[in-house]
PDB file of N, CA and C in Angstrom:
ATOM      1  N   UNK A   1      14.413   2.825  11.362  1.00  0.00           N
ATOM      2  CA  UNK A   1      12.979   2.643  11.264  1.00  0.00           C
ATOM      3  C   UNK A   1      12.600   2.260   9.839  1.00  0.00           C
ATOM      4  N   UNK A   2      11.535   1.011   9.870  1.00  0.00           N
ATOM      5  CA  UNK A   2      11.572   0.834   8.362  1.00  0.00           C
ATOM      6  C   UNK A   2       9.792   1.241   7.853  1.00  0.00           C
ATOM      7  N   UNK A   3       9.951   2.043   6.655  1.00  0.00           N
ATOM      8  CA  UNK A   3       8.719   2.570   6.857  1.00  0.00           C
ATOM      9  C   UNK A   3       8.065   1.937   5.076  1.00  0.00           C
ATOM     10  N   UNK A   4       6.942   1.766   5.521  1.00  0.00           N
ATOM     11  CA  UNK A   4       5.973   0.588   4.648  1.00  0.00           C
ATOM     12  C   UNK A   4       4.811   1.681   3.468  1.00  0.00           C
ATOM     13  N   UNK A   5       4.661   1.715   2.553  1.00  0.00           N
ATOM     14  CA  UNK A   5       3.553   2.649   2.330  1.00  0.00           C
ATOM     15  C   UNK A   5       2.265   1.305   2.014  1.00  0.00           C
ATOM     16  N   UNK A   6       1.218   1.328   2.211  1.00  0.00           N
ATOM     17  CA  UNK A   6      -0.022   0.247   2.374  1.00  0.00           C
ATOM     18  C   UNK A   6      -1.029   1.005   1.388  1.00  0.00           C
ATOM     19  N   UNK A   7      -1.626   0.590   0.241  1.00  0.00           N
ATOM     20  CA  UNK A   7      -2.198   1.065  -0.146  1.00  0.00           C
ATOM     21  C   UNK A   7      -3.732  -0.031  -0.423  1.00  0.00           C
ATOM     22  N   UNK A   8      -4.601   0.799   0.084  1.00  0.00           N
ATOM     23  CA  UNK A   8      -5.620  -0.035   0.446  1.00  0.00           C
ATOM     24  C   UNK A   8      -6.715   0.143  -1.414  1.00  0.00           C
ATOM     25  N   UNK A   9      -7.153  -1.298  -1.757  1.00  0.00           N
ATOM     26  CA  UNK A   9      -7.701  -0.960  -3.307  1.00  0.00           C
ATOM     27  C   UNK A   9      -9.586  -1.425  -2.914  1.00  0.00           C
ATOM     28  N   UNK A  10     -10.644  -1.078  -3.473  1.00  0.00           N
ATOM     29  CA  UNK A  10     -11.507  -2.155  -3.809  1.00  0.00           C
ATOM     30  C   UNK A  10     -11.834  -3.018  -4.672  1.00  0.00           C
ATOM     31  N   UNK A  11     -11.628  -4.287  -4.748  1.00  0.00           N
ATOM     32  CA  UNK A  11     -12.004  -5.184  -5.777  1.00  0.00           C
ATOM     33  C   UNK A  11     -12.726  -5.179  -6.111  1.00  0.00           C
ATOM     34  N   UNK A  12     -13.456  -5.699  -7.694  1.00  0.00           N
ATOM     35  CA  UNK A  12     -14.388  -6.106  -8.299  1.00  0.00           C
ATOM     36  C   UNK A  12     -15.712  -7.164  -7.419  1.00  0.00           C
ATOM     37  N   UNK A  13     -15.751  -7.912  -6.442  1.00  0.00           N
ATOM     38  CA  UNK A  13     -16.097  -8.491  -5.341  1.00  0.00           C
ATOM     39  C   UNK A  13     -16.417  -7.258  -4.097  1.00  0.00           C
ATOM     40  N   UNK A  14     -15.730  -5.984  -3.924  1.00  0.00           N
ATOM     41  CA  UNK A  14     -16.460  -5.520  -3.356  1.00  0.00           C
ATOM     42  C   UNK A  14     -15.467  -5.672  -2.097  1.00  0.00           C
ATOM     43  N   UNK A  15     -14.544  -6.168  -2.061  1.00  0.00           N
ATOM     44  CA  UNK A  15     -13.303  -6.372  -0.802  1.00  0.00           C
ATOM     45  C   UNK A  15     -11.978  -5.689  -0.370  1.00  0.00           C
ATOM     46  N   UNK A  16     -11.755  -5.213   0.189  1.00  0.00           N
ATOM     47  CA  UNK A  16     -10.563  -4.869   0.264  1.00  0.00           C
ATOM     48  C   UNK A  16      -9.266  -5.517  -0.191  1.00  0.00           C
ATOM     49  N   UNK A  17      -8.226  -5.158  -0.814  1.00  0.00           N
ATOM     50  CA  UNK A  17      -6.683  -5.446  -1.111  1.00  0.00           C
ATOM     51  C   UNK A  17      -5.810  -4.607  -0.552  1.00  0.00           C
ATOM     52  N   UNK A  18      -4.739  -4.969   0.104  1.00  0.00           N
ATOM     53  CA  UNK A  18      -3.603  -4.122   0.390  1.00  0.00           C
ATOM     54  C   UNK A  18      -2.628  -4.571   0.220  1.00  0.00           C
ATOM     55  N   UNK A  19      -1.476  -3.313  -1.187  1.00  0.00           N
ATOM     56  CA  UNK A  19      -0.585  -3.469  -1.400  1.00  0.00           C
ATOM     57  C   UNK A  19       0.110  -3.219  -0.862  1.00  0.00           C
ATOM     58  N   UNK A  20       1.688  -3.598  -0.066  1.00  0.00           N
ATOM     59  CA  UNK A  20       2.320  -2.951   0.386  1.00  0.00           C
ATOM     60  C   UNK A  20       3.933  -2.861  -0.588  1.00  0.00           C
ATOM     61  N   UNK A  21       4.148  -1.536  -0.240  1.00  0.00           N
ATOM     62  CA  UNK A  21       5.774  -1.148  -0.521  1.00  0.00           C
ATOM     63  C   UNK A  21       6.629  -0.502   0.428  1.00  0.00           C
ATOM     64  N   UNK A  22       7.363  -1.544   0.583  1.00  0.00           N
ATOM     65  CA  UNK A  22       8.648  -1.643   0.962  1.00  0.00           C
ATOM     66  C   UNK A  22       9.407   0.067   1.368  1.00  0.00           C
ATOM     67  N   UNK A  23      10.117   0.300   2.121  1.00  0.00           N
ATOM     68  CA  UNK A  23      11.174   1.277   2.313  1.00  0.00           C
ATOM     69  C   UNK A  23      10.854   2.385   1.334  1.00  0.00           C
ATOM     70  N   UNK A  24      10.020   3.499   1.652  1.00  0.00           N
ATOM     71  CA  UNK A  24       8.931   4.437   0.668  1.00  0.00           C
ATOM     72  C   UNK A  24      10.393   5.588   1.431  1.00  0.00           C
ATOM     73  N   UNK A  25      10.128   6.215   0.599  1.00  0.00           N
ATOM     74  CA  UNK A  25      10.872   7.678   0.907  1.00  0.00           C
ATOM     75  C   UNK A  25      10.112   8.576   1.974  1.00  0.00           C
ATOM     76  N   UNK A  26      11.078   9.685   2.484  1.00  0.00           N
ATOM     77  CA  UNK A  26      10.036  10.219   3.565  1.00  0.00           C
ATOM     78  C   UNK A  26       9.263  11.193   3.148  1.00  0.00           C
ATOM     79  N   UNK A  27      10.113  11.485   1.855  1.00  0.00           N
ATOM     80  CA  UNK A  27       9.593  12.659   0.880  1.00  0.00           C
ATOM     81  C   UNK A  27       8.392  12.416   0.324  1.00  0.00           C
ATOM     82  N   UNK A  28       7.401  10.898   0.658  1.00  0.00           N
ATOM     83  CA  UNK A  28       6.450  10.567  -0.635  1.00  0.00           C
ATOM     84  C   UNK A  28       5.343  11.416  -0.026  1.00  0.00           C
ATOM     85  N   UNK A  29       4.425  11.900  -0.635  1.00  0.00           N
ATOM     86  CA  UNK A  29       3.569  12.525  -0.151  1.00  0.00           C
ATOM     87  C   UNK A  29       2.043  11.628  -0.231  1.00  0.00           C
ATOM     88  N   UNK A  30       0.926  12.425  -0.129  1.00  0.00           N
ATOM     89  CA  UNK A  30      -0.536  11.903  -0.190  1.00  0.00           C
ATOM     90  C   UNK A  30      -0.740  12.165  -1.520  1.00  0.00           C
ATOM     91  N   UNK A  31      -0.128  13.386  -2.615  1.00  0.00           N
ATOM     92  CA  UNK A  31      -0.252  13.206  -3.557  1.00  0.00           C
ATOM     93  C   UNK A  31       0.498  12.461  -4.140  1.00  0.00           C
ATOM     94  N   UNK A  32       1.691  11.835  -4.049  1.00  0.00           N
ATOM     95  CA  UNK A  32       2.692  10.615  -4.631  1.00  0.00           C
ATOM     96  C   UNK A  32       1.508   9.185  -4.679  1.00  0.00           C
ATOM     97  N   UNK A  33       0.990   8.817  -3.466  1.00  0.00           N
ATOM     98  CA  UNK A  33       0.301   7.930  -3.206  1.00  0.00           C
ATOM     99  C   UNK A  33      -1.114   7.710  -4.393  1.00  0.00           C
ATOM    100  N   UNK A  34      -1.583   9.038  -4.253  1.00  0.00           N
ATOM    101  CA  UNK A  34      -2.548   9.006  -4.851  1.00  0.00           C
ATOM    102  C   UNK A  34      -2.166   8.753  -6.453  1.00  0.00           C
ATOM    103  N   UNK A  35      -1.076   9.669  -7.001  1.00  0.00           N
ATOM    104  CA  UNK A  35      -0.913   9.220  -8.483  1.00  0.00           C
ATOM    105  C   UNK A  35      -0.780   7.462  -8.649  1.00  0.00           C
ATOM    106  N   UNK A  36       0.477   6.977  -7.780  1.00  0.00           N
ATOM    107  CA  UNK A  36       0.377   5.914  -7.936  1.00  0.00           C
ATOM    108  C   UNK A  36      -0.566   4.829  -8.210  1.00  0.00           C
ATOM    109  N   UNK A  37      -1.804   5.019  -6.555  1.00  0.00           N
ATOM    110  CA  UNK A  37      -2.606   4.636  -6.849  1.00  0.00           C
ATOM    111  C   UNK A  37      -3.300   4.570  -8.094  1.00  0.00           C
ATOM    112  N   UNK A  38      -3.869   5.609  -9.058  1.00  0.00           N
ATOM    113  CA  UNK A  38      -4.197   6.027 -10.076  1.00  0.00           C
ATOM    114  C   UNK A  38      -3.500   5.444 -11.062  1.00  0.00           C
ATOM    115  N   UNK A  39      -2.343   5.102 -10.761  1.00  0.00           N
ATOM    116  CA  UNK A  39      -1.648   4.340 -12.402  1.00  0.00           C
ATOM    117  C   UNK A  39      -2.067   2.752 -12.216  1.00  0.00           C
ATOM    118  N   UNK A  40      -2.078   2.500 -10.660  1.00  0.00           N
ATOM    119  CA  UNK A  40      -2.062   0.698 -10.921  1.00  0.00           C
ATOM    120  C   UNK A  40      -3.733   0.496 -11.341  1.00  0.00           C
ATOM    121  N   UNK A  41      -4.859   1.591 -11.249  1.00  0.00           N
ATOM    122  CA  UNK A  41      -5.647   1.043 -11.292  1.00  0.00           C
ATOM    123  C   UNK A  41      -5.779   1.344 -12.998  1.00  0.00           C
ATOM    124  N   UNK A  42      -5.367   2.109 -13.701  1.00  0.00           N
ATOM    125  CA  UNK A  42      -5.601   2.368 -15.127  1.00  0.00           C
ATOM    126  C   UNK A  42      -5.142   1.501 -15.549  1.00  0.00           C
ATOM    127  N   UNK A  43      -3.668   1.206 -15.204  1.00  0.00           N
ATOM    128  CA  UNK A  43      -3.130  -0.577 -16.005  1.00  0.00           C
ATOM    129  C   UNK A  43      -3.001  -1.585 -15.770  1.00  0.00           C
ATOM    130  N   UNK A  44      -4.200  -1.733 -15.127  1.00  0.00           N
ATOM    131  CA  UNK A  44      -4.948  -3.075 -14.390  1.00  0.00           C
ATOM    132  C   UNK A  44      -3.884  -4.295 -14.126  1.00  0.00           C
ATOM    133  N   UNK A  45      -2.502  -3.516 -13.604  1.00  0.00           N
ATOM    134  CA  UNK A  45      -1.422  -4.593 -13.215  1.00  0.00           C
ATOM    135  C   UNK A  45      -1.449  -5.651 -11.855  1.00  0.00           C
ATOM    136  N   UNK A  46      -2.687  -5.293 -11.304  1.00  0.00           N
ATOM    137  CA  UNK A  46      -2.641  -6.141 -10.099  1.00  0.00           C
ATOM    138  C   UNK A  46      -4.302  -6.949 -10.186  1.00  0.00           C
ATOM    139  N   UNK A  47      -4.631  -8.161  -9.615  1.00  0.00           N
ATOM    140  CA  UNK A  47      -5.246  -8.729 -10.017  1.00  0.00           C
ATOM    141  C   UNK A  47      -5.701  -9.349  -8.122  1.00  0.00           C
ATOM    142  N   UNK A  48      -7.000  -9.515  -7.799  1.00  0.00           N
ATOM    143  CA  UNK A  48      -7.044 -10.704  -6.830  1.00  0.00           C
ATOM    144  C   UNK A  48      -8.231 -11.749  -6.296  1.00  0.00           C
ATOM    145  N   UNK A  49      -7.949 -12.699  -5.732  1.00  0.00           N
ATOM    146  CA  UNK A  49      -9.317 -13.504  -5.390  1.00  0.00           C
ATOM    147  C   UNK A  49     -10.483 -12.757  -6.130  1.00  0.00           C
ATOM    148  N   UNK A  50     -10.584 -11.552  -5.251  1.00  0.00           N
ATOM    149  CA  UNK A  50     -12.091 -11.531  -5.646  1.00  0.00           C
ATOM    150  C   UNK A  50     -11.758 -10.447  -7.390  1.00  0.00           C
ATOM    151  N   UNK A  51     -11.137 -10.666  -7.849  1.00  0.00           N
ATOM    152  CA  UNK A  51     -11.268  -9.905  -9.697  1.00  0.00           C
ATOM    153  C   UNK A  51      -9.912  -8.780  -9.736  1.00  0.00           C
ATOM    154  N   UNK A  52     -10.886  -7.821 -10.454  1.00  0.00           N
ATOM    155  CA  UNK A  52      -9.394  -6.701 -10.740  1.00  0.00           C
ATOM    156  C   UNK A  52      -9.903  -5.511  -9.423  1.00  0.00           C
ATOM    157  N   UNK A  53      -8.695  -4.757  -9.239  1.00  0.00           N
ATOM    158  CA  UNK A  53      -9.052  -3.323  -7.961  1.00  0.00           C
ATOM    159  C   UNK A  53      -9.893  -2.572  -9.558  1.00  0.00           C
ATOM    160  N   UNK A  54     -10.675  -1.891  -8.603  1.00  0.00           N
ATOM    161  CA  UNK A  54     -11.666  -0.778  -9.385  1.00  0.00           C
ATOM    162  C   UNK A  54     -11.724  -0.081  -8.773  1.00  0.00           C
ATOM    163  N   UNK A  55     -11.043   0.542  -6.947  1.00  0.00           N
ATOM    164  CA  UNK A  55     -11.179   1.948  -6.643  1.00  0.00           C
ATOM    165  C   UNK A  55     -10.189   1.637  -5.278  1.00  0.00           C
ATOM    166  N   UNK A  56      -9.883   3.105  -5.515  1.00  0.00           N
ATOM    167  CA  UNK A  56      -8.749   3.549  -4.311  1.00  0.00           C
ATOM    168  C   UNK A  56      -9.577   3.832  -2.929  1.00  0.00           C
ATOM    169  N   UNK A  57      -9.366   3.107  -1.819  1.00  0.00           N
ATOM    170  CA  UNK A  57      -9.664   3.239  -1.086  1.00  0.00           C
ATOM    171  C   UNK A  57      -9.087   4.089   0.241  1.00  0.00           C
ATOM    172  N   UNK A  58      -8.015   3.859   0.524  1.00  0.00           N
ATOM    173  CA  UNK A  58      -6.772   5.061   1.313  1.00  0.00           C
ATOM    174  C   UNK A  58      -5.388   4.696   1.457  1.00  0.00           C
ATOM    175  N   UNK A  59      -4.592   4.917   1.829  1.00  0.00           N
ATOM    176  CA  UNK A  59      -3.449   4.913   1.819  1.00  0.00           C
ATOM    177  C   UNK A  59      -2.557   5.388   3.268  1.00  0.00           C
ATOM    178  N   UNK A  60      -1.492   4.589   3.749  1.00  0.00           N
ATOM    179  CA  UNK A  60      -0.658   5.221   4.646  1.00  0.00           C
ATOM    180  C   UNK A  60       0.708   4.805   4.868  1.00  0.00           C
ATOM    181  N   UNK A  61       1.234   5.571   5.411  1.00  0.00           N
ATOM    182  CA  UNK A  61       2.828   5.020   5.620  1.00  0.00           C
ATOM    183  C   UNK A  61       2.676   4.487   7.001  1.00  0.00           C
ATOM    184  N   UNK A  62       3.031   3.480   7.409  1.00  0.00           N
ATOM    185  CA  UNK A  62       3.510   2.413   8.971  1.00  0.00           C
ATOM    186  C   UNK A  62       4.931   2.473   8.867  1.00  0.00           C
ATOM    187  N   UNK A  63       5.600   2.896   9.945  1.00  0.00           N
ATOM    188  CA  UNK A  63       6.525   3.073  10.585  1.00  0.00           C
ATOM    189  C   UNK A  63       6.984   2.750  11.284  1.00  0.00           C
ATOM    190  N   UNK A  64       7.778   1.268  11.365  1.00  0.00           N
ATOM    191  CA  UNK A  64       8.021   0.481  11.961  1.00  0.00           C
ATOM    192  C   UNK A  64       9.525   0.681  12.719  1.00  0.00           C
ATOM    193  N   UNK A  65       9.753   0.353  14.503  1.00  0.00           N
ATOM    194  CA  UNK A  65      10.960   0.899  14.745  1.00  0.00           C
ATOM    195  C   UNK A  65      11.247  -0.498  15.921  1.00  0.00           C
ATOM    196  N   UNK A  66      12.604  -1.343  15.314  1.00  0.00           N
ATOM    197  CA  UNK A  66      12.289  -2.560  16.332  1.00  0.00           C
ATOM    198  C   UNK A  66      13.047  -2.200  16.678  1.00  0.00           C
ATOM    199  N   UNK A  67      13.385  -3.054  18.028  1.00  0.00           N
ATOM    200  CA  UNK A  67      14.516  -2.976  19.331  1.00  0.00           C
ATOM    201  C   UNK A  67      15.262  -3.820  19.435  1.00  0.00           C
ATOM    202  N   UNK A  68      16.266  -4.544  19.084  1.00  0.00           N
ATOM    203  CA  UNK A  68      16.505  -5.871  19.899  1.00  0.00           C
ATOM    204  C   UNK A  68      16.608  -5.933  20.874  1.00  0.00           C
ATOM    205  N   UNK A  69      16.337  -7.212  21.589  1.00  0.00           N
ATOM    206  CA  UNK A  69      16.793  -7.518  22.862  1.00  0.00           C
ATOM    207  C   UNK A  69      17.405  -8.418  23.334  1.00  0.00           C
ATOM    208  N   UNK A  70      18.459  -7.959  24.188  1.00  0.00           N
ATOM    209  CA  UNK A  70      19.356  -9.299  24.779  1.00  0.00           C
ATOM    210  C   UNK A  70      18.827  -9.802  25.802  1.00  0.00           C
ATOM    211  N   UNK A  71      19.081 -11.099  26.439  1.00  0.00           N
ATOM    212  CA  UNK A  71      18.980 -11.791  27.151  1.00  0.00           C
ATOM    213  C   UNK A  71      19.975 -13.165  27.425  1.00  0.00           C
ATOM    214  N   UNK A  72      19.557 -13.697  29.068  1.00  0.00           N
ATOM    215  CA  UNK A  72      20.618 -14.633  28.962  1.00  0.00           C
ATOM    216  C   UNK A  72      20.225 -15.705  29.140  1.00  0.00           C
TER     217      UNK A  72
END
């Protein structure tokens, strides 16, 4: 299962952004999320269309579990 953490920002415009990361530990918590959150917005490392993120909006892990399938 590959599991995603999505962290949702508000832009300067007033819009939503969502970052996503890759293969998050299972260990990360709501407080992991939240610090994080909290660092990208202090060192204004992410940038978009509508300006810089100026507030944390929520956060979650998606948990993705595919199947293959055969056929003939």
């Amino acid at each position: 299962m590959a599991r995603v953490l999505e962290m949702r920002f508000n832009n300067a415009a007033g819009r939503l952004v969502t970052i996503k990361v890759p293969d998050v530990l299972d260990s990360f918590s709501g407080a992991d999320a939240s610090q994080l959150m909290d660092n990208i917005l202090a060192r204004n490392i992410f940038t978009s269309t509508g300006g810089d993120l100026v507030a944390k909006d929520s956060a979650r892990i998606v948990v993705t579990d595919v199947t293959e399938l055969e056929f003939s």
